[in-house]
PDB file of N, CA and C in Angstrom:
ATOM      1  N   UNK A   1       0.828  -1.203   0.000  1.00  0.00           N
ATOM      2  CA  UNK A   1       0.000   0.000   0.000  1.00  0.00           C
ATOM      3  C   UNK A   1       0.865   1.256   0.000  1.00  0.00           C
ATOM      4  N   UNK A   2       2.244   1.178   0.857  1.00  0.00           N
ATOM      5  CA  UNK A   2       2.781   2.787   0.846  1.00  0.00           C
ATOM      6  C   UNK A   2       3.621   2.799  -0.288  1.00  0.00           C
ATOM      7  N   UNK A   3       3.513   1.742  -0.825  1.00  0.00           N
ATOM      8  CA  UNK A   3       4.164   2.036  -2.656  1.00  0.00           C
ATOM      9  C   UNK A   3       3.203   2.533  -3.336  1.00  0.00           C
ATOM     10  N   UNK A   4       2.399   2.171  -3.538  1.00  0.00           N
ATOM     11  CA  UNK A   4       1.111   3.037  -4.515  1.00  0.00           C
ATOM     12  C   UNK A   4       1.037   4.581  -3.956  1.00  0.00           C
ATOM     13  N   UNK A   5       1.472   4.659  -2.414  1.00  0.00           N
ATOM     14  CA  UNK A   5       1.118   6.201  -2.049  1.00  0.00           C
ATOM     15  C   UNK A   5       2.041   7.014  -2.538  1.00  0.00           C
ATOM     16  N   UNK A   6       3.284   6.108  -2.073  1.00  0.00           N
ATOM     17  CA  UNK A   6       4.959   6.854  -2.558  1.00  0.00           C
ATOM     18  C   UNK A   6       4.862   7.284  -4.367  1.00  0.00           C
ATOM     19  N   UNK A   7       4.085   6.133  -5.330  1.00  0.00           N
ATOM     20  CA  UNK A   7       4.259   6.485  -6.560  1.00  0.00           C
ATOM     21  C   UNK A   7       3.298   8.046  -6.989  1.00  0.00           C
ATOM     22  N   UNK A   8       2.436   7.847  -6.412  1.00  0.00           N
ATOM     23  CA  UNK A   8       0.953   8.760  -6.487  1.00  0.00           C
ATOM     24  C   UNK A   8       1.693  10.448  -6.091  1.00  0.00           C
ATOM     25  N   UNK A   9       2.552  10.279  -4.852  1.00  0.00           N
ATOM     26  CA  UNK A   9       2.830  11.736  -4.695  1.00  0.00           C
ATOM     27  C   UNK A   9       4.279  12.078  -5.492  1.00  0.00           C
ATOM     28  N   UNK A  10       5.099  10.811  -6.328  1.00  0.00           N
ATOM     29  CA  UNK A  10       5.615  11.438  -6.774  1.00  0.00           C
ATOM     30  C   UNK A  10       5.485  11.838  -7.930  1.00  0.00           C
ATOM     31  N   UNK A  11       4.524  11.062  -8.365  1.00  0.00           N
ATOM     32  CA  UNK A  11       3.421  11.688 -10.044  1.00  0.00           C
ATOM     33  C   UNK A  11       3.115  13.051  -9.799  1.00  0.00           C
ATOM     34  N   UNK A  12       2.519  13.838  -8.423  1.00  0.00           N
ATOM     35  CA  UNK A  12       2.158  14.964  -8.665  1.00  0.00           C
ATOM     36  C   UNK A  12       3.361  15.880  -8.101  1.00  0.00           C
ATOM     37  N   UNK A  13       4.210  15.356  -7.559  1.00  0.00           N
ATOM     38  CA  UNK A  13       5.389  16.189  -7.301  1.00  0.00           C
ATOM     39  C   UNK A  13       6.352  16.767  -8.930  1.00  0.00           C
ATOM     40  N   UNK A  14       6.091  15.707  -9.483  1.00  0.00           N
ATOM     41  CA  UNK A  14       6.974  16.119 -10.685  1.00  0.00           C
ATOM     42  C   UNK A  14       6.185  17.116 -11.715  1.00  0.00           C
ATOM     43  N   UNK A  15       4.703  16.680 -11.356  1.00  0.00           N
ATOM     44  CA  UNK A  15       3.859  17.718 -12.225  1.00  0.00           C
ATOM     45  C   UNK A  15       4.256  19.151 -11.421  1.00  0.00           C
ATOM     46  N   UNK A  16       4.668  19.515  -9.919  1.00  0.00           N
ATOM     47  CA  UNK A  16       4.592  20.827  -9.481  1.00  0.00           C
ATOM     48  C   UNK A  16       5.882  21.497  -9.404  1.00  0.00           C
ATOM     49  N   UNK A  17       6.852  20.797  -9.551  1.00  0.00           N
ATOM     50  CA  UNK A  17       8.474  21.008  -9.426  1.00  0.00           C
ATOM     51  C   UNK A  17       8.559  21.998 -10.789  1.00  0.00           C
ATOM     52  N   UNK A  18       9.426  23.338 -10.485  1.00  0.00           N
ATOM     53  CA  UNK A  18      10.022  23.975 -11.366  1.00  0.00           C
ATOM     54  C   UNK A  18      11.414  23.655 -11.792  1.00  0.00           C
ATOM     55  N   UNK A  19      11.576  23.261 -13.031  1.00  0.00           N
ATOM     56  CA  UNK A  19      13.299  22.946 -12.637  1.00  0.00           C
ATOM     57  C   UNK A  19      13.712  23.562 -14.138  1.00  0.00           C
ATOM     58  N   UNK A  20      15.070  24.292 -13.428  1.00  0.00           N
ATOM     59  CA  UNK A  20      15.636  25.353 -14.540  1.00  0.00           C
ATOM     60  C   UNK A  20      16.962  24.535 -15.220  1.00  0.00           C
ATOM     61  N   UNK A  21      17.252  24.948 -16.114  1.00  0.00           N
ATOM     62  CA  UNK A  21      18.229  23.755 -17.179  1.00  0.00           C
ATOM     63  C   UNK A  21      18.932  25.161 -17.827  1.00  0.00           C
ATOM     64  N   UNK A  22      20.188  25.239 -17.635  1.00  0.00           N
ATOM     65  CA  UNK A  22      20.887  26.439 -17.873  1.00  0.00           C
ATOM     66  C   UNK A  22      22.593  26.083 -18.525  1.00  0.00           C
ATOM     67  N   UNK A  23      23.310  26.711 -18.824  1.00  0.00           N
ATOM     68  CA  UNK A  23      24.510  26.638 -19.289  1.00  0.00           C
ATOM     69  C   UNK A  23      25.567  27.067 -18.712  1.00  0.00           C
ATOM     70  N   UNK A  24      26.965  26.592 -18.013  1.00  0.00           N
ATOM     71  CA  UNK A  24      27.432  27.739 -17.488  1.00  0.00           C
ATOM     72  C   UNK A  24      29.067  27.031 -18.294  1.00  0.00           C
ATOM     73  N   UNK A  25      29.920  27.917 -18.773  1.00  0.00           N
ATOM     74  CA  UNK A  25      31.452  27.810 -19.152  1.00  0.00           C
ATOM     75  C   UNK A  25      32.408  28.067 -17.287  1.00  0.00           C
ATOM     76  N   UNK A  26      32.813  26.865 -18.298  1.00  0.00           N
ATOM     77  CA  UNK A  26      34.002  27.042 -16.716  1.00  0.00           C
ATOM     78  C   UNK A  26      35.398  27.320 -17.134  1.00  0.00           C
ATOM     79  N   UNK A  27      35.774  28.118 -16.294  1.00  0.00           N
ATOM     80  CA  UNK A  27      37.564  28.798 -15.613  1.00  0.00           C
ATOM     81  C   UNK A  27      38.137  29.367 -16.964  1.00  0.00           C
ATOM     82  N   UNK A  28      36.992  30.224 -17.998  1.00  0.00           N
ATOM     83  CA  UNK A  28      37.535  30.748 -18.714  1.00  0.00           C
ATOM     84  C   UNK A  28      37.744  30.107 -19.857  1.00  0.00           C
ATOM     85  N   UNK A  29      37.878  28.213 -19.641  1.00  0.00           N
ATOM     86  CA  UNK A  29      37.366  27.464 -21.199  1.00  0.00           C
ATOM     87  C   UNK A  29      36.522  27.150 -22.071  1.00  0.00           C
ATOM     88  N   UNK A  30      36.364  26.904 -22.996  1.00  0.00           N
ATOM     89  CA  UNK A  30      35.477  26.671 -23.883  1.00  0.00           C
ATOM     90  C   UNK A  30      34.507  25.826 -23.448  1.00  0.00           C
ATOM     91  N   UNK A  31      34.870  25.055 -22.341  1.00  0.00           N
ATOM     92  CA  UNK A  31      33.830  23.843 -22.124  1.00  0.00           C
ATOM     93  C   UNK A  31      32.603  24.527 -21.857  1.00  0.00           C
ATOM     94  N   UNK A  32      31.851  23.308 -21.984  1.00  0.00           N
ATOM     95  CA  UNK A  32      30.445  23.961 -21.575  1.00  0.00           C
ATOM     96  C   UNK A  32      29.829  22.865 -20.242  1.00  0.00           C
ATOM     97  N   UNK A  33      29.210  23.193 -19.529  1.00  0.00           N
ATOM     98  CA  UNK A  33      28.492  22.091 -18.588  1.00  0.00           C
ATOM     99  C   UNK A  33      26.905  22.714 -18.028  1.00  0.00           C
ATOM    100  N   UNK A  34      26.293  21.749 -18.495  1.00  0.00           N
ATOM    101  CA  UNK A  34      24.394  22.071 -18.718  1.00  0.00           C
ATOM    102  C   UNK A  34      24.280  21.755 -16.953  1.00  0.00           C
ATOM    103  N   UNK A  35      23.513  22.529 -16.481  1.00  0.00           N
ATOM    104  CA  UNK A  35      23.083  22.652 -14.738  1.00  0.00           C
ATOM    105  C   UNK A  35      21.720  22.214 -14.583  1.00  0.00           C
ATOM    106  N   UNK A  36      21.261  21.424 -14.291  1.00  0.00           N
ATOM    107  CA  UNK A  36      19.475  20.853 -13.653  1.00  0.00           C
ATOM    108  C   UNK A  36      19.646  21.252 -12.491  1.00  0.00           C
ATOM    109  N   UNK A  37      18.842  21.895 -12.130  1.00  0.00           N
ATOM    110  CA  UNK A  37      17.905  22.476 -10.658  1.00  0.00           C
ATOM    111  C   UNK A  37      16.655  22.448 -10.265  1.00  0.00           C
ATOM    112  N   UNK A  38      16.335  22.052  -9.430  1.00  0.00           N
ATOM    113  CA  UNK A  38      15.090  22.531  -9.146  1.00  0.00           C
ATOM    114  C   UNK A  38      14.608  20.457  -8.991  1.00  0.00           C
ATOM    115  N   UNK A  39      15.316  19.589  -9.432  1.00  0.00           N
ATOM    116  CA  UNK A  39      14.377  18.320  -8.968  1.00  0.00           C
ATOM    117  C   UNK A  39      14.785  17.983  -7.423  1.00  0.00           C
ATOM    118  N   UNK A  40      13.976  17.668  -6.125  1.00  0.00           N
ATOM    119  CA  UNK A  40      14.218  17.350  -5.310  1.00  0.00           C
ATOM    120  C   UNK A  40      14.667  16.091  -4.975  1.00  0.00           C
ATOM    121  N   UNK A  41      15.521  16.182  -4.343  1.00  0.00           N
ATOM    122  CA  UNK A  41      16.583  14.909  -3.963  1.00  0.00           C
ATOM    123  C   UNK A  41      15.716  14.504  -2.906  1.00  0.00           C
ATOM    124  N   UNK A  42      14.795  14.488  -2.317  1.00  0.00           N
ATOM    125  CA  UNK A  42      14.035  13.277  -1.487  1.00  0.00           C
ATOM    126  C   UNK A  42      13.320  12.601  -2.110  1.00  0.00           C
ATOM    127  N   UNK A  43      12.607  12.968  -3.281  1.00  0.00           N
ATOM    128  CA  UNK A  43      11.476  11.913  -4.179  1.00  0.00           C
ATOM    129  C   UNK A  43      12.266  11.413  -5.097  1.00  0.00           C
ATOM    130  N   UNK A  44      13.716  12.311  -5.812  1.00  0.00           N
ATOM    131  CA  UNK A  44      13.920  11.385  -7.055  1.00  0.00           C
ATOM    132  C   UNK A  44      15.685  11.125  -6.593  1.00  0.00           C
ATOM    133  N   UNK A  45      15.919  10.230  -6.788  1.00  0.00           N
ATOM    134  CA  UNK A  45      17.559   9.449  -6.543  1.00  0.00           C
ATOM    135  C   UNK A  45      18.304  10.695  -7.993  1.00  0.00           C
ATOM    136  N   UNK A  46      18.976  11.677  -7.365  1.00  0.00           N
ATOM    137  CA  UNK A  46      19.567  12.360  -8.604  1.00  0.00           C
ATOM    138  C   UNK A  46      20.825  11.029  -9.422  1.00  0.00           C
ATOM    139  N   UNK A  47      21.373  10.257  -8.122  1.00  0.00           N
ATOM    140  CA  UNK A  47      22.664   9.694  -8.983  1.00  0.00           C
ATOM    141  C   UNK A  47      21.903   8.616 -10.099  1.00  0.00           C
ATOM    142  N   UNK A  48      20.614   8.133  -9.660  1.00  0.00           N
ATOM    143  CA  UNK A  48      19.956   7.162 -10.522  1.00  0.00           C
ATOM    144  C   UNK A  48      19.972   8.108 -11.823  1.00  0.00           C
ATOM    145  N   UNK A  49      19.222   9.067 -11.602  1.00  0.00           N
ATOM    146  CA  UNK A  49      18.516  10.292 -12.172  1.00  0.00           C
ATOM    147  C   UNK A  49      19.952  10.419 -14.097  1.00  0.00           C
ATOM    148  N   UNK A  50      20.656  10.865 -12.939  1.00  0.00           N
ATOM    149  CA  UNK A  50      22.528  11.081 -13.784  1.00  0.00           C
ATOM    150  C   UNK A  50      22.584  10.191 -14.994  1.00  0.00           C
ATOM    151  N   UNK A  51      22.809   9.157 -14.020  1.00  0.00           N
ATOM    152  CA  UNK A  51      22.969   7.888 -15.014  1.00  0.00           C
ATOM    153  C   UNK A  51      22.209   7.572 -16.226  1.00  0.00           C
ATOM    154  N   UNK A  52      20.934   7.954 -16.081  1.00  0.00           N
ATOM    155  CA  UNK A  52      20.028   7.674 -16.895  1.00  0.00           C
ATOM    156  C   UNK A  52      20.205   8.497 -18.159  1.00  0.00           C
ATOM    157  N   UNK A  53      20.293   9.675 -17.862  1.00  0.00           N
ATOM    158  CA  UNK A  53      21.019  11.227 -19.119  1.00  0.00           C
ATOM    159  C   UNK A  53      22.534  10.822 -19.159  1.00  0.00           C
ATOM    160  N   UNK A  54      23.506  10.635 -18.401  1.00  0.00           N
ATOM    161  CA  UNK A  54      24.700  10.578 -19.181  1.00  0.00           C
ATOM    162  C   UNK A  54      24.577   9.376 -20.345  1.00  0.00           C
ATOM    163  N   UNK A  55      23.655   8.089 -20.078  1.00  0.00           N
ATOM    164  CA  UNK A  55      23.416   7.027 -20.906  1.00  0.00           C
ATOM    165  C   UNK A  55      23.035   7.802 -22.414  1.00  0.00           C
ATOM    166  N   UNK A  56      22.051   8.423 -22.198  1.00  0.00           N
ATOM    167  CA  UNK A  56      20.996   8.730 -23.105  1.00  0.00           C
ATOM    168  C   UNK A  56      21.697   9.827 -24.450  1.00  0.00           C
ATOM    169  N   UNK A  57      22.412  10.617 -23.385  1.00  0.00           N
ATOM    170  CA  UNK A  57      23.314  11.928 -23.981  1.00  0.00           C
ATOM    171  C   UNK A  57      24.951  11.582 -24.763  1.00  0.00           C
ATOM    172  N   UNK A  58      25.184  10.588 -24.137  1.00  0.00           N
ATOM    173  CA  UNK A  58      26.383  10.099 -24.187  1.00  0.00           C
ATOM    174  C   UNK A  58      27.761  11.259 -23.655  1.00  0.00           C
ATOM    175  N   UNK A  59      27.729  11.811 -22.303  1.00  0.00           N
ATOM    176  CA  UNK A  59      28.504  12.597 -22.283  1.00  0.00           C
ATOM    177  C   UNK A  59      28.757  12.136 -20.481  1.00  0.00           C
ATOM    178  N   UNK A  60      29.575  12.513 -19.646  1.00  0.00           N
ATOM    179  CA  UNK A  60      29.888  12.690 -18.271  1.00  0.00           C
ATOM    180  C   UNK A  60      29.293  13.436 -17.865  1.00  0.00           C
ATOM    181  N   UNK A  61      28.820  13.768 -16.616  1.00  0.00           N
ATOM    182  CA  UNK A  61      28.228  14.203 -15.784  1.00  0.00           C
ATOM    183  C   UNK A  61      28.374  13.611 -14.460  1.00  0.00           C
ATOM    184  N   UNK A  62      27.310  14.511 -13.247  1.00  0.00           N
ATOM    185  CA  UNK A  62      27.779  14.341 -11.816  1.00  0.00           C
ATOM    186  C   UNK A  62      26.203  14.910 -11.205  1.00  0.00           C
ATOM    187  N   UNK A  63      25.961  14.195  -9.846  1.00  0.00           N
ATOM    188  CA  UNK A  63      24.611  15.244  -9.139  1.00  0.00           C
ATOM    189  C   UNK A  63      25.580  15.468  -7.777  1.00  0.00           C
ATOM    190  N   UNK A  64      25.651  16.503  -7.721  1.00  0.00           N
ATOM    191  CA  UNK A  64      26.778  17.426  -6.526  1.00  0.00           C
ATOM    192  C   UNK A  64      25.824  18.639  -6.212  1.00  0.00           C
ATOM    193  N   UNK A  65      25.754  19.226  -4.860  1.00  0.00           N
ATOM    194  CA  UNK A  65      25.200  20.196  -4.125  1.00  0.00           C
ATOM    195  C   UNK A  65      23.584  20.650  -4.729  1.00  0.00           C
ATOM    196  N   UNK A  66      23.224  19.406  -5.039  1.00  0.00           N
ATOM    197  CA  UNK A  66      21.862  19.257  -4.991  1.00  0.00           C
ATOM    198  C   UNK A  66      21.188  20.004  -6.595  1.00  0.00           C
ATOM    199  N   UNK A  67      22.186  19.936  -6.908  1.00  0.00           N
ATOM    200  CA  UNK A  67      21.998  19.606  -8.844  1.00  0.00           C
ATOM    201  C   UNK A  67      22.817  19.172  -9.631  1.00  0.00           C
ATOM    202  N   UNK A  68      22.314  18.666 -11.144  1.00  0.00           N
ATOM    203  CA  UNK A  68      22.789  17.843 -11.839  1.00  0.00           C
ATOM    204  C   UNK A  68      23.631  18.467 -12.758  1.00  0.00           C
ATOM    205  N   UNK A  69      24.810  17.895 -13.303  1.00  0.00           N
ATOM    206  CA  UNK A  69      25.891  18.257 -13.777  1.00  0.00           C
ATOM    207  C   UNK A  69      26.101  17.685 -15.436  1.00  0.00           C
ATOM    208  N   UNK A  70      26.417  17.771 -16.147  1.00  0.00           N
ATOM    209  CA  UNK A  70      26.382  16.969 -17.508  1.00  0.00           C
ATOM    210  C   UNK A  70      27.283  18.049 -18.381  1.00  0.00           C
ATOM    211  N   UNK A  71      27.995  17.428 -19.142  1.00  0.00           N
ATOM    212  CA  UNK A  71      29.138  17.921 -19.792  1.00  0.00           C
ATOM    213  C   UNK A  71      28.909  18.262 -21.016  1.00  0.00           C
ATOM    214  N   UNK A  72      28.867  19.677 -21.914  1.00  0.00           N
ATOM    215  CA  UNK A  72      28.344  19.536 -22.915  1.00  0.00           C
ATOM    216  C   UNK A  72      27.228  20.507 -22.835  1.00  0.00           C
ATOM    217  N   UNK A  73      26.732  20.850 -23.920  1.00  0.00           N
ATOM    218  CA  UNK A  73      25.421  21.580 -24.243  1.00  0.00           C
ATOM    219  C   UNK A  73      24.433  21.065 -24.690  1.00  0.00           C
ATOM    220  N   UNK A  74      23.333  20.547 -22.910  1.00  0.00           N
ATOM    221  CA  UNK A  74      22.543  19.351 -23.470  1.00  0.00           C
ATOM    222  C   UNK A  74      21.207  20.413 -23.365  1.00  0.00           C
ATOM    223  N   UNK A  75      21.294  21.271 -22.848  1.00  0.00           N
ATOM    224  CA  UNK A  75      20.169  22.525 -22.487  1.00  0.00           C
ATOM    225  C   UNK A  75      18.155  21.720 -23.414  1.00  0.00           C
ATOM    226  N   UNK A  76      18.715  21.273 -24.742  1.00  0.00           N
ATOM    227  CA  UNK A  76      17.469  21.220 -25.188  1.00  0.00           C
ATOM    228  C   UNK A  76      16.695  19.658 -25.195  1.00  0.00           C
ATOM    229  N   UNK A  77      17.614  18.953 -25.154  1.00  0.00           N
ATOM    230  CA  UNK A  77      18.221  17.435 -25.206  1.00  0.00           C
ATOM    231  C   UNK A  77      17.206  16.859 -24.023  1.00  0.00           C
ATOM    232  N   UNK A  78      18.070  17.513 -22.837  1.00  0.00           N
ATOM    233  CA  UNK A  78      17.463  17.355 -21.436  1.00  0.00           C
ATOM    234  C   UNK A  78      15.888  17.504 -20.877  1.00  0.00           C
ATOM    235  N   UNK A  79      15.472  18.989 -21.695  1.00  0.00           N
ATOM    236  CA  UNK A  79      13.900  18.937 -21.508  1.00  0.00           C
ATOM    237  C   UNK A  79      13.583  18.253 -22.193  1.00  0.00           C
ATOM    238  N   UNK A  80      13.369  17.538 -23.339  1.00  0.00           N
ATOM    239  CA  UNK A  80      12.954  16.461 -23.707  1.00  0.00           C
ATOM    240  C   UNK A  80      12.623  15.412 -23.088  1.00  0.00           C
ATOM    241  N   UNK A  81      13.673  14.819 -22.794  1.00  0.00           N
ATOM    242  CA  UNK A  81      14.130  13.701 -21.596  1.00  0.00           C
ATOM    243  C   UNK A  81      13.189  13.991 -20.289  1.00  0.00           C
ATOM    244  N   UNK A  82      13.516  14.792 -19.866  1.00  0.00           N
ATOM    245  CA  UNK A  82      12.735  15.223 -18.815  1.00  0.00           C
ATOM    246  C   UNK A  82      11.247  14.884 -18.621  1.00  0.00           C
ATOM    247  N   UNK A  83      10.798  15.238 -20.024  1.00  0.00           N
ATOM    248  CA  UNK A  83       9.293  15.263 -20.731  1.00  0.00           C
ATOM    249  C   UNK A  83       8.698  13.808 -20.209  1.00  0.00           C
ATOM    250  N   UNK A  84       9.741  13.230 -21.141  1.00  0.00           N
ATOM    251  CA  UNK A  84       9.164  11.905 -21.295  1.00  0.00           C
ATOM    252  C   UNK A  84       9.378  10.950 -20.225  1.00  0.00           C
ATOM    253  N   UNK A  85       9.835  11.533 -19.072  1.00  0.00           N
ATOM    254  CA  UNK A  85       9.953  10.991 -17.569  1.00  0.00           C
ATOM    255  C   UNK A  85       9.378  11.165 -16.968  1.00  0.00           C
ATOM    256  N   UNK A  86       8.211  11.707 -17.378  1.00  0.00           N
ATOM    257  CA  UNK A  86       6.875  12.151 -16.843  1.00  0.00           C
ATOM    258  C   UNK A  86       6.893  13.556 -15.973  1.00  0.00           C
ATOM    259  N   UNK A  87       7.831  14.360 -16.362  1.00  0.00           N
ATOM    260  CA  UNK A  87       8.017  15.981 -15.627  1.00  0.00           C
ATOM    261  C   UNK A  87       7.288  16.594 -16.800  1.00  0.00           C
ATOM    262  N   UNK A  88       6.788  17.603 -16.415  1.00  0.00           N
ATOM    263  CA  UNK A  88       5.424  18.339 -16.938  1.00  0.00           C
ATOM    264  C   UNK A  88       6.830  19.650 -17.415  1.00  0.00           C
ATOM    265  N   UNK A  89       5.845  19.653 -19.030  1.00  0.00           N
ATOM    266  CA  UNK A  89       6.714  20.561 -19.763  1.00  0.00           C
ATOM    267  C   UNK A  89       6.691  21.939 -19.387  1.00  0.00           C
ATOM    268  N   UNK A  90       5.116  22.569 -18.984  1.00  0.00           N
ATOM    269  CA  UNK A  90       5.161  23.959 -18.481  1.00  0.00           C
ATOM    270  C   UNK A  90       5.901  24.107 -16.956  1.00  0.00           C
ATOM    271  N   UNK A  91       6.384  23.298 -16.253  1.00  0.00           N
ATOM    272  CA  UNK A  91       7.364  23.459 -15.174  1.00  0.00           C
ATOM    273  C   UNK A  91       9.381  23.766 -15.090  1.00  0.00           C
ATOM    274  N   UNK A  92       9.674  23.167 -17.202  1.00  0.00           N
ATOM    275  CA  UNK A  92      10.520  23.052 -17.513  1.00  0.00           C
ATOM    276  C   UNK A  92      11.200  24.024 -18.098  1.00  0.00           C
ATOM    277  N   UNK A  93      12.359  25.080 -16.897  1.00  0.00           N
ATOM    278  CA  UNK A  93      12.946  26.535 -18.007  1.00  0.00           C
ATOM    279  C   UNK A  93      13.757  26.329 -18.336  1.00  0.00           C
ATOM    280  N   UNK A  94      14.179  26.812 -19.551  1.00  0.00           N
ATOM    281  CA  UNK A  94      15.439  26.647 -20.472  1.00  0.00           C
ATOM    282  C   UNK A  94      15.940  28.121 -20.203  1.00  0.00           C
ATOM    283  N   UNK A  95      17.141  28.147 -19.808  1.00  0.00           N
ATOM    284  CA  UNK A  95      17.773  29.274 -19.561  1.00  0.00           C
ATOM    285  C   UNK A  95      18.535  29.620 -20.740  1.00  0.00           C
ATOM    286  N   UNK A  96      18.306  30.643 -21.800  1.00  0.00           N
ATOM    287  CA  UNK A  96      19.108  31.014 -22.629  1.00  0.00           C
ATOM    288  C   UNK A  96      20.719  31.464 -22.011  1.00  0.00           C
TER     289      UNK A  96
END
């Protein structure tokens, strides 16, 4: 029974979660590394979470200080993904 409850609130948790997907260059190099924020680390396992997009993306990544890390410019890639993980698209910002 507290599995059906656990699945139920995290169906509507993901429908209410805002989570921002942004770009940031590091120490002055060219690299690029895409930032997820905003999913809460008590309903969803971020390192499961990781694994699942570095698979998908084919790139490295990390979930450190309570967001997700991924190497590369996955900015559009990711809401997709996201989508189809059952996170609700009007909750999903793409940070130019």
């Amino acid at each position: 029974m507290s599995d059906i409850l656990e699945n139920i609130f995290k169906d509507v948790f993901k429908e209410q979660e805002v989570i921002k997907i942004r770009v940031e260059k590091r120490r002055g190099r060219r690299r690029q590394v895409t930032i997820i924020e905003g999913i809460d680390e008590k309903l969803f396992d971020h390192k499961e979470l990781v694994s699942k997009l570095k698979s998908k993306l084919a790139c490295g990544g990390t979930a450190k200080n309570g967001r997700i890390e991924l190497q590369g410019d996955h900015r559009y890639r990711v809401r997709e993904l996201l989508i189809e993980m059952g996170f609700s698209p009007s909750n999903i910002i793409v940070e130019e």
